[in-house]
PDB file of N, CA and C in Angstrom:
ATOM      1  N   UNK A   1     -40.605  -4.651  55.321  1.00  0.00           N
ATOM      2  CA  UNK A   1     -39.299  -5.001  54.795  1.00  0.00           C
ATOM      3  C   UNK A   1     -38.390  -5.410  55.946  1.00  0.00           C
ATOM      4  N   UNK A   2     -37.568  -6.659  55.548  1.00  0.00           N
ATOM      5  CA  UNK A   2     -36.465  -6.624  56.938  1.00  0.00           C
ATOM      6  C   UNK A   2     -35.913  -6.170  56.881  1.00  0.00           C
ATOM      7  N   UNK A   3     -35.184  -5.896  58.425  1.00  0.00           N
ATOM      8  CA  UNK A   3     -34.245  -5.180  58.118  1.00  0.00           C
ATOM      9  C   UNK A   3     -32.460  -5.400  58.989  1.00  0.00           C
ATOM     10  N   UNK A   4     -31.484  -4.953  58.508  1.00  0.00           N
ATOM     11  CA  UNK A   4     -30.339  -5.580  59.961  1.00  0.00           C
ATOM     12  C   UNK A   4     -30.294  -4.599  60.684  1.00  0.00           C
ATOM     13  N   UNK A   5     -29.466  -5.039  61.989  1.00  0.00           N
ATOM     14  CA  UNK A   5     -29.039  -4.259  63.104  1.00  0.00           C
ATOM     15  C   UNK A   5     -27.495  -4.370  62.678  1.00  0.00           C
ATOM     16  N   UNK A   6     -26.904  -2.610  62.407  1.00  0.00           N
ATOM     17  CA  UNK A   6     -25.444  -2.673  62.431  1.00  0.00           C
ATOM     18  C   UNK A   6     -25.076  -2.185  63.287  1.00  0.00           C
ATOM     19  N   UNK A   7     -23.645  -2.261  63.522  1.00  0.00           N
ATOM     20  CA  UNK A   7     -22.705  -1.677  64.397  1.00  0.00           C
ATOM     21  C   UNK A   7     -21.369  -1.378  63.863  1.00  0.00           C
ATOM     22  N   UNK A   8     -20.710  -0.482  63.915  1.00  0.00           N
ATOM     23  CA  UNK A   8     -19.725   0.436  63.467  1.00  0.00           C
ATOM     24  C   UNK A   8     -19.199   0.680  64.426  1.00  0.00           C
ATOM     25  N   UNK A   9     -17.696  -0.396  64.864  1.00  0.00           N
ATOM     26  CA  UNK A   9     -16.776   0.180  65.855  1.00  0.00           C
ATOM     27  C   UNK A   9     -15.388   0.497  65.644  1.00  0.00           C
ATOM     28  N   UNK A  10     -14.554   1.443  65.995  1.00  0.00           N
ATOM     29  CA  UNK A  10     -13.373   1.451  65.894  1.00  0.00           C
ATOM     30  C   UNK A  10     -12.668   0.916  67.008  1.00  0.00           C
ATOM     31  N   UNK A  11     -11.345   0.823  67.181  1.00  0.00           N
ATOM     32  CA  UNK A  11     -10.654   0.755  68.383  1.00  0.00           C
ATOM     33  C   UNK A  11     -11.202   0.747  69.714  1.00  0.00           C
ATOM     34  N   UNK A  12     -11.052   2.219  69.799  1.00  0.00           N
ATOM     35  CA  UNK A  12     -11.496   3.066  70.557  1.00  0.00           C
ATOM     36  C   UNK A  12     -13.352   3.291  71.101  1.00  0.00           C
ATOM     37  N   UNK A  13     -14.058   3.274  69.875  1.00  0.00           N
ATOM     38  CA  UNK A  13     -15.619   3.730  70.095  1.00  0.00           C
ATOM     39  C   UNK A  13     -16.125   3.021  69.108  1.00  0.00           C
ATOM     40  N   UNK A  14     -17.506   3.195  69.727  1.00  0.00           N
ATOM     41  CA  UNK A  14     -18.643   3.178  68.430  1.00  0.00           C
ATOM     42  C   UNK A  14     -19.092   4.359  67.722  1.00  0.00           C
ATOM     43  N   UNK A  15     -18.781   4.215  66.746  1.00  0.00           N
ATOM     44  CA  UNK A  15     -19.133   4.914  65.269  1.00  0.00           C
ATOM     45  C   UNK A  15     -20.422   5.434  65.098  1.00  0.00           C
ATOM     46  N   UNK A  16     -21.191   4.134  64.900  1.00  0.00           N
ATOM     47  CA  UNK A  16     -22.849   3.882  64.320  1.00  0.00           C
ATOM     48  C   UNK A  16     -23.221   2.480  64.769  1.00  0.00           C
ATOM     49  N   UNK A  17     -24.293   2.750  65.431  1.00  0.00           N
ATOM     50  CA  UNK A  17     -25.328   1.493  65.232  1.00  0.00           C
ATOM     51  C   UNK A  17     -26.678   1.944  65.187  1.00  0.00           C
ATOM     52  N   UNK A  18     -27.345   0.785  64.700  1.00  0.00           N
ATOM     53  CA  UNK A  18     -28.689   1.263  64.737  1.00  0.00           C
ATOM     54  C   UNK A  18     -29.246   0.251  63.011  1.00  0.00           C
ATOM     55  N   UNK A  19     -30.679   0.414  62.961  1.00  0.00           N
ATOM     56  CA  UNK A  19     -31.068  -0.341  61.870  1.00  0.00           C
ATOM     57  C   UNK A  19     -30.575   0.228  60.236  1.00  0.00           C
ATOM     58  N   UNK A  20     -30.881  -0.870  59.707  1.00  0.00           N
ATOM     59  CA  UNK A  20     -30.493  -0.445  57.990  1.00  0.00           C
ATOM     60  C   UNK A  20     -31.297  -1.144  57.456  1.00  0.00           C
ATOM     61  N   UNK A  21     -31.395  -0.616  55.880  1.00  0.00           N
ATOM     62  CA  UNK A  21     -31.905  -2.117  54.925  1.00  0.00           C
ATOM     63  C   UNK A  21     -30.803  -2.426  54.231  1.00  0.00           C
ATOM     64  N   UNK A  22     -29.583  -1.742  54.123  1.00  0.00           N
ATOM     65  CA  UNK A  22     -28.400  -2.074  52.815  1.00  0.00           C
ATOM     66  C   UNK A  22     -27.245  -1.574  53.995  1.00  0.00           C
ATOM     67  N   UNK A  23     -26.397  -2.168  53.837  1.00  0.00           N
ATOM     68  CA  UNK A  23     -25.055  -2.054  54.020  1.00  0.00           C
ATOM     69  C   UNK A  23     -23.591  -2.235  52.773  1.00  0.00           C
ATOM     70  N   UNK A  24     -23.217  -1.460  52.473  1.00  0.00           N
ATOM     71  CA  UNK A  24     -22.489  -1.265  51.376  1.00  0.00           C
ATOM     72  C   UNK A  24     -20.843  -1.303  51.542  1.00  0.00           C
ATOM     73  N   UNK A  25     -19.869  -2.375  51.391  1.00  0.00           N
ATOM     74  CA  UNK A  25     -18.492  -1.802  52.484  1.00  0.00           C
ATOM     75  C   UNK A  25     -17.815  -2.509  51.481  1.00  0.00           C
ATOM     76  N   UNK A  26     -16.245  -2.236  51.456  1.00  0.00           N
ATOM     77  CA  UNK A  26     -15.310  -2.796  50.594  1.00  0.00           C
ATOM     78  C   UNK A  26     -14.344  -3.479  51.520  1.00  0.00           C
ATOM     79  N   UNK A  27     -14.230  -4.524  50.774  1.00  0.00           N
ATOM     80  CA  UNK A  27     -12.821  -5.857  51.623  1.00  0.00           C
ATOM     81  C   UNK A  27     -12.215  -5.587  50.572  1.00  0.00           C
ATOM     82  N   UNK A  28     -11.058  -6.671  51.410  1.00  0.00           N
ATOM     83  CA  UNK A  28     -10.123  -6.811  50.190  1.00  0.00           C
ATOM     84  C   UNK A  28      -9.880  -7.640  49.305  1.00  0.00           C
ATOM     85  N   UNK A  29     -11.659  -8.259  48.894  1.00  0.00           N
ATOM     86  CA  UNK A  29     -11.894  -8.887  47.673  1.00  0.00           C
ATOM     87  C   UNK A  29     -12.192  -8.008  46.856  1.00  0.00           C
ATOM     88  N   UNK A  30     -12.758  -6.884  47.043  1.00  0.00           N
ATOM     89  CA  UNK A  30     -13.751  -6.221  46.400  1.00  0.00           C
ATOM     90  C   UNK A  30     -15.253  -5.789  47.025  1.00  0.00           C
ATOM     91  N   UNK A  31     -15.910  -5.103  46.928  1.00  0.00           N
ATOM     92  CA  UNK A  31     -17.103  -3.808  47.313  1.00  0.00           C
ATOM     93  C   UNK A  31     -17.998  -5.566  47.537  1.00  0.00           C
ATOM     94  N   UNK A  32     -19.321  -5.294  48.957  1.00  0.00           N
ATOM     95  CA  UNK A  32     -19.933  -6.491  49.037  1.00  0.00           C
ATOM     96  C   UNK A  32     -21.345  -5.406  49.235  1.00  0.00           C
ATOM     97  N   UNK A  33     -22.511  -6.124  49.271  1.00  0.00           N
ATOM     98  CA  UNK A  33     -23.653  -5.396  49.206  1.00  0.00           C
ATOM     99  C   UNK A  33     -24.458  -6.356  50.503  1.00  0.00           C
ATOM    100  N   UNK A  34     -25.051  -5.729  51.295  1.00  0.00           N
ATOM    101  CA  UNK A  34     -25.356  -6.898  52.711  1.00  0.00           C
ATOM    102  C   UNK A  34     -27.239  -6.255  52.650  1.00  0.00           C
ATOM    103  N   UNK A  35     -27.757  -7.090  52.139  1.00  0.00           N
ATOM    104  CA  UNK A  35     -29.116  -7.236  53.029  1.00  0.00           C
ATOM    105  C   UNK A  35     -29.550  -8.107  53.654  1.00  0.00           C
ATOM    106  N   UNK A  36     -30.918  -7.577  54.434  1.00  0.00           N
ATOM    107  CA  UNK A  36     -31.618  -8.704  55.486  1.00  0.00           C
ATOM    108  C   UNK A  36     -31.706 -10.573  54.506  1.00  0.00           C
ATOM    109  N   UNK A  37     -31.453 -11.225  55.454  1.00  0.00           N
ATOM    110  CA  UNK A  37     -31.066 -12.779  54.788  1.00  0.00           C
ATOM    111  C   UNK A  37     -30.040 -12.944  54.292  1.00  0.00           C
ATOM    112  N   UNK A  38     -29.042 -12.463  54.150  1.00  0.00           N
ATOM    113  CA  UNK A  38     -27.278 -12.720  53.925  1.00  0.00           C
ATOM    114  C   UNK A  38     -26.756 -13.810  54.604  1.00  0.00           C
ATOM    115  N   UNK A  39     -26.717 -14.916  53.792  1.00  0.00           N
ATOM    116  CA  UNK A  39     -25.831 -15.743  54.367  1.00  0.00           C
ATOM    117  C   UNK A  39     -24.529 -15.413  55.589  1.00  0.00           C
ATOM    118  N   UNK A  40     -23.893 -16.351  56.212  1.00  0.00           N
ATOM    119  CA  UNK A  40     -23.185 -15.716  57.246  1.00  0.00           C
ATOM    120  C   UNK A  40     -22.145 -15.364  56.425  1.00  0.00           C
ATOM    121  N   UNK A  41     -21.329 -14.362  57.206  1.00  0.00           N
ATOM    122  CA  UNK A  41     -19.876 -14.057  56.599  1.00  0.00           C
ATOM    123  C   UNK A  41     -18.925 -13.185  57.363  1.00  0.00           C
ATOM    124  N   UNK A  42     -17.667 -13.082  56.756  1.00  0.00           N
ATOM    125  CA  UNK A  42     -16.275 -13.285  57.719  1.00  0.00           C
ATOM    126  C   UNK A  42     -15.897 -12.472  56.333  1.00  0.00           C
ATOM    127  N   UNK A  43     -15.517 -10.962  56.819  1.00  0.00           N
ATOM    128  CA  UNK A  43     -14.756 -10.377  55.341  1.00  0.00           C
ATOM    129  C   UNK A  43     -13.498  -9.283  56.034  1.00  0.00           C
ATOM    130  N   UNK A  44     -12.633  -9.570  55.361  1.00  0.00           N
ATOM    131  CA  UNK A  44     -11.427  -8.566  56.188  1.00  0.00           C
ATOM    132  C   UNK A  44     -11.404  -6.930  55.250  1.00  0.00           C
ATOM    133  N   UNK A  45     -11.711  -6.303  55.994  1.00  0.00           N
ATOM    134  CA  UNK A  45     -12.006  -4.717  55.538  1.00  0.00           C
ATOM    135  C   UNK A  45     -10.946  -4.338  54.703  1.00  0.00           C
ATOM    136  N   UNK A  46     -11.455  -3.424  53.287  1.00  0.00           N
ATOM    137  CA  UNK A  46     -10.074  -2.492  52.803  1.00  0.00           C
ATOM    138  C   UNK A  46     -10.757  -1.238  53.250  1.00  0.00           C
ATOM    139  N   UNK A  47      -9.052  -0.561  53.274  1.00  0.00           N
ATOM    140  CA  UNK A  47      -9.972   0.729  53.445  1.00  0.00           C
ATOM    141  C   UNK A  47     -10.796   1.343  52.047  1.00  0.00           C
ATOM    142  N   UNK A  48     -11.809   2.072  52.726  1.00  0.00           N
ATOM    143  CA  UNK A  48     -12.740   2.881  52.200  1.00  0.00           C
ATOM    144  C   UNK A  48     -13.803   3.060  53.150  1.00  0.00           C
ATOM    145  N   UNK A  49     -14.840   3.515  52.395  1.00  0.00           N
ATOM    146  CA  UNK A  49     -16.325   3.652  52.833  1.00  0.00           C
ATOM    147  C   UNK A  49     -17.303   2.985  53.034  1.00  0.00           C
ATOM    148  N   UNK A  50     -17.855   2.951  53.795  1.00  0.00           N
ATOM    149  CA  UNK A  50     -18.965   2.170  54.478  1.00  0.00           C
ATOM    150  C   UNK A  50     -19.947   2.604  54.287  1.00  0.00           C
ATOM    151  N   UNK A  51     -21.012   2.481  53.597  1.00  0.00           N
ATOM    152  CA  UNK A  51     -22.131   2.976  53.466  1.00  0.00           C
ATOM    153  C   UNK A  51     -23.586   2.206  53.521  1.00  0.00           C
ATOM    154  N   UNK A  52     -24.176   2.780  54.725  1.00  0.00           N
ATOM    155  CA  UNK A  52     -25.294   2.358  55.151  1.00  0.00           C
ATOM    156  C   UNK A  52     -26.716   3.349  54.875  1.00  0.00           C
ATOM    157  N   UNK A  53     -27.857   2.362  54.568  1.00  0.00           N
ATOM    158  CA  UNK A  53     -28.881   2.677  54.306  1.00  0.00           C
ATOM    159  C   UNK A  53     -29.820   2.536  55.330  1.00  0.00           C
ATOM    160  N   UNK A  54     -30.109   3.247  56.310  1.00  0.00           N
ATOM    161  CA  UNK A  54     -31.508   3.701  56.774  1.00  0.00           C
ATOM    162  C   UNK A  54     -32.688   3.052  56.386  1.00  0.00           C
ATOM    163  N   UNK A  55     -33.606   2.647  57.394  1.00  0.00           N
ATOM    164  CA  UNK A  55     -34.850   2.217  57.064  1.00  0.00           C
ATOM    165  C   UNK A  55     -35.739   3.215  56.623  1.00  0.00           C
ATOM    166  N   UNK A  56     -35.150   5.135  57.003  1.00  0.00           N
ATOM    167  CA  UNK A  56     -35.731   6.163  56.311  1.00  0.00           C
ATOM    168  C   UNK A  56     -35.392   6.571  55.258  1.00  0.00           C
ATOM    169  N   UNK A  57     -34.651   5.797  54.646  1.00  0.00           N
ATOM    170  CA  UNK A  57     -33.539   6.703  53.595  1.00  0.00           C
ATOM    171  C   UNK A  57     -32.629   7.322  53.689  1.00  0.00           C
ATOM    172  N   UNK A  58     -32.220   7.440  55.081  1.00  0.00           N
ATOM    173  CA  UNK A  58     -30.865   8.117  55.678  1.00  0.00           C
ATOM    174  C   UNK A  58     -29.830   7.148  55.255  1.00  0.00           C
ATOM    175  N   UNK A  59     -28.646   8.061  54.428  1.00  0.00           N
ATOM    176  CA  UNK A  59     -27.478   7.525  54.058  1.00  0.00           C
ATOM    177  C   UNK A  59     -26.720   7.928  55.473  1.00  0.00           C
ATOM    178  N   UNK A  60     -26.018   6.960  55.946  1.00  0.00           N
ATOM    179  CA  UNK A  60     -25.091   7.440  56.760  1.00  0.00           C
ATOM    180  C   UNK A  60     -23.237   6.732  55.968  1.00  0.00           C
ATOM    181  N   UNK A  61     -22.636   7.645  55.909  1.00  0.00           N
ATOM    182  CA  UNK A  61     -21.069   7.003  55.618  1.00  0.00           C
ATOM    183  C   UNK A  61     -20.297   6.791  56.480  1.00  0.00           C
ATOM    184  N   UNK A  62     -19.101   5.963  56.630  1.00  0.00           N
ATOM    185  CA  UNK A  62     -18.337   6.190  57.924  1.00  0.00           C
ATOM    186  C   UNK A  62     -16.978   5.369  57.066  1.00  0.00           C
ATOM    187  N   UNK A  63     -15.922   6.288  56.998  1.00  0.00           N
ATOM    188  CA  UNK A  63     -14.280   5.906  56.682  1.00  0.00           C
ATOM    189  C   UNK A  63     -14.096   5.069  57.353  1.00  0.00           C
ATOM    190  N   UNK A  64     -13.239   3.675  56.926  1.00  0.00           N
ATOM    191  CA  UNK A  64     -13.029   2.530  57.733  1.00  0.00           C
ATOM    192  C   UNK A  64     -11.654   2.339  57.454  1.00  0.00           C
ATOM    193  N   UNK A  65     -10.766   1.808  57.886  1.00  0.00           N
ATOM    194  CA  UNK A  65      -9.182   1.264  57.749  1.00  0.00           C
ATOM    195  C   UNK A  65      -9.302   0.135  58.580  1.00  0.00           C
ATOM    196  N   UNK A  66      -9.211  -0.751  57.430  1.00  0.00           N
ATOM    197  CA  UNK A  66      -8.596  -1.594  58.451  1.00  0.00           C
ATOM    198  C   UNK A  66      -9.781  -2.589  59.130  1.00  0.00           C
ATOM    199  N   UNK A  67      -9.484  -3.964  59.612  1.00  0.00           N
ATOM    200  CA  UNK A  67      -9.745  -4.376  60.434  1.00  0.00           C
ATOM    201  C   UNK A  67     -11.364  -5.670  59.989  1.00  0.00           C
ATOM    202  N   UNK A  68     -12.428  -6.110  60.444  1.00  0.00           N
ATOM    203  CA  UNK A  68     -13.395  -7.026  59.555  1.00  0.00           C
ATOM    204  C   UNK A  68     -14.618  -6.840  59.295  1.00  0.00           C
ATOM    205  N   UNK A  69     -16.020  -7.198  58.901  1.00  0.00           N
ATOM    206  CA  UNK A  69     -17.097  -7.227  58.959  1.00  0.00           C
ATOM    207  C   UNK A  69     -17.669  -8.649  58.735  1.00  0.00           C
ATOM    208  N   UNK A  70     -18.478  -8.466  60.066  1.00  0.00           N
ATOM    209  CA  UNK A  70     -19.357 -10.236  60.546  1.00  0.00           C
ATOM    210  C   UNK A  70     -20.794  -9.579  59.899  1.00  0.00           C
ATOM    211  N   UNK A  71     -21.324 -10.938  59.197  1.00  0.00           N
ATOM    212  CA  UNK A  71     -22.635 -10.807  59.062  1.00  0.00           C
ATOM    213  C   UNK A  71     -23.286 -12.480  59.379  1.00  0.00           C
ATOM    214  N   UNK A  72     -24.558 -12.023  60.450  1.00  0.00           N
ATOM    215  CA  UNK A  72     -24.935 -13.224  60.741  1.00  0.00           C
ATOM    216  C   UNK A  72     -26.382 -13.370  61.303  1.00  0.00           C
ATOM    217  N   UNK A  73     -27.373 -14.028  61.473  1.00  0.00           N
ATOM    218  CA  UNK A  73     -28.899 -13.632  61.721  1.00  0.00           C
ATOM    219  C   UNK A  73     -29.019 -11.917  61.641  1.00  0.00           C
ATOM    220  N   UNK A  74     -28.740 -11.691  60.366  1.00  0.00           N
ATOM    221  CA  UNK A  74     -29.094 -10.305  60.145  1.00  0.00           C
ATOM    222  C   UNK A  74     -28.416  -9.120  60.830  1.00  0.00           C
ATOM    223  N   UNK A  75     -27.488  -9.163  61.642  1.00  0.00           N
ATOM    224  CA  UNK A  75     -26.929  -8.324  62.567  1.00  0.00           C
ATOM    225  C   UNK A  75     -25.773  -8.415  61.449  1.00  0.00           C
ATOM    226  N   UNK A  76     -25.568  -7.223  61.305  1.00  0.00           N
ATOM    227  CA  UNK A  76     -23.775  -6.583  61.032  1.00  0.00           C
ATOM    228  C   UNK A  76     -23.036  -6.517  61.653  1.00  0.00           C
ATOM    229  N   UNK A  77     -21.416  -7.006  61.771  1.00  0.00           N
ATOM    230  CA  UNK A  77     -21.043  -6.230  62.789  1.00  0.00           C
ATOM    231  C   UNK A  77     -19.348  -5.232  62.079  1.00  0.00           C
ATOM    232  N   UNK A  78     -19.213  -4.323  62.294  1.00  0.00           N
ATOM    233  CA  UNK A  78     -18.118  -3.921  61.185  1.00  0.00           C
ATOM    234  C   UNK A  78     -16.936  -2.962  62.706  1.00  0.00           C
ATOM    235  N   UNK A  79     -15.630  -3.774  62.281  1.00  0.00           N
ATOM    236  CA  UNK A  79     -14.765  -3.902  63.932  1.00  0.00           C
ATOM    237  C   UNK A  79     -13.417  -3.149  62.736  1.00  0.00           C
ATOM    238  N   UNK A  80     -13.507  -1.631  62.909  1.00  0.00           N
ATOM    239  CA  UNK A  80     -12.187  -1.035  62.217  1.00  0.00           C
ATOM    240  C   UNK A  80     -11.328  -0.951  62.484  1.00  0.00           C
ATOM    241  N   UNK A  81      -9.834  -0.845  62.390  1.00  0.00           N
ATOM    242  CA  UNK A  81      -8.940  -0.311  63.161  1.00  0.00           C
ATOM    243  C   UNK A  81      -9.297   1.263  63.271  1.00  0.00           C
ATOM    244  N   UNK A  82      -9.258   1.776  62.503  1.00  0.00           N
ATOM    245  CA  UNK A  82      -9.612   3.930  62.510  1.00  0.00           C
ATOM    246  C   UNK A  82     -10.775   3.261  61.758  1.00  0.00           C
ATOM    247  N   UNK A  83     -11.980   4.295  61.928  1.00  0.00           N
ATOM    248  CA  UNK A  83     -13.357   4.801  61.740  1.00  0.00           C
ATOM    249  C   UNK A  83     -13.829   5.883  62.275  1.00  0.00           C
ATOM    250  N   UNK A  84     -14.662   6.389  61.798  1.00  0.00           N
ATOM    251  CA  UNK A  84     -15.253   8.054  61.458  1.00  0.00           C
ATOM    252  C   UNK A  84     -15.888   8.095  60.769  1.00  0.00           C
ATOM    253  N   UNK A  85     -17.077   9.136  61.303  1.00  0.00           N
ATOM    254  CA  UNK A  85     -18.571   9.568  60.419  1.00  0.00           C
ATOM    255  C   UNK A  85     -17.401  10.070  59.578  1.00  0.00           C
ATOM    256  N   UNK A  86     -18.207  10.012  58.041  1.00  0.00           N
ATOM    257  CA  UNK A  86     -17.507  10.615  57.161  1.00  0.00           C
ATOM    258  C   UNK A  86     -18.775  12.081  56.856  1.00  0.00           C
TER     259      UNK A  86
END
């Protein structure tokens, strides 16, 4: 299965990185669902939750405020203003 490489940064630090098969995050269009082969994209974050899926099944969450998520040759990249393992 493919899979992406995310990254989870705030301000300050990195959050999370590491592989996934699903990435789950809300803009302020509305909730987007990211797997491997996702067209590119440019989305400006609402707050909420970020929720990433593990290539083991590890859910990891992380509170986001604020700020965008790039998706592009499979790499995530999610740039918060505040973020935190939730």
């Amino acid at each position: 299965m493919s899979q992406l490489n995310v990254s989870v940064v705030s301000a300050d630090r990195e959050v999370w990185a590491g592989a996934a098969t699903q990435v789950v995050a809300r803009t302020v269009e509305g909730s987007i669902g990211i797997l491997a082969g996702h067209e590119p994209l440019l989305a400006l974050l609402g707050e909420g939750e970020v929720k990433v899926t593990t290539p083991d099944g590890e859910n990891v969450t992380v509170d986001a405020e604020g700020g965008f998520l790039s998706v592009d040759h499979d790499t995530v990249t999610i740039v918060a203003g505040k973020a935190g393992l939730a």
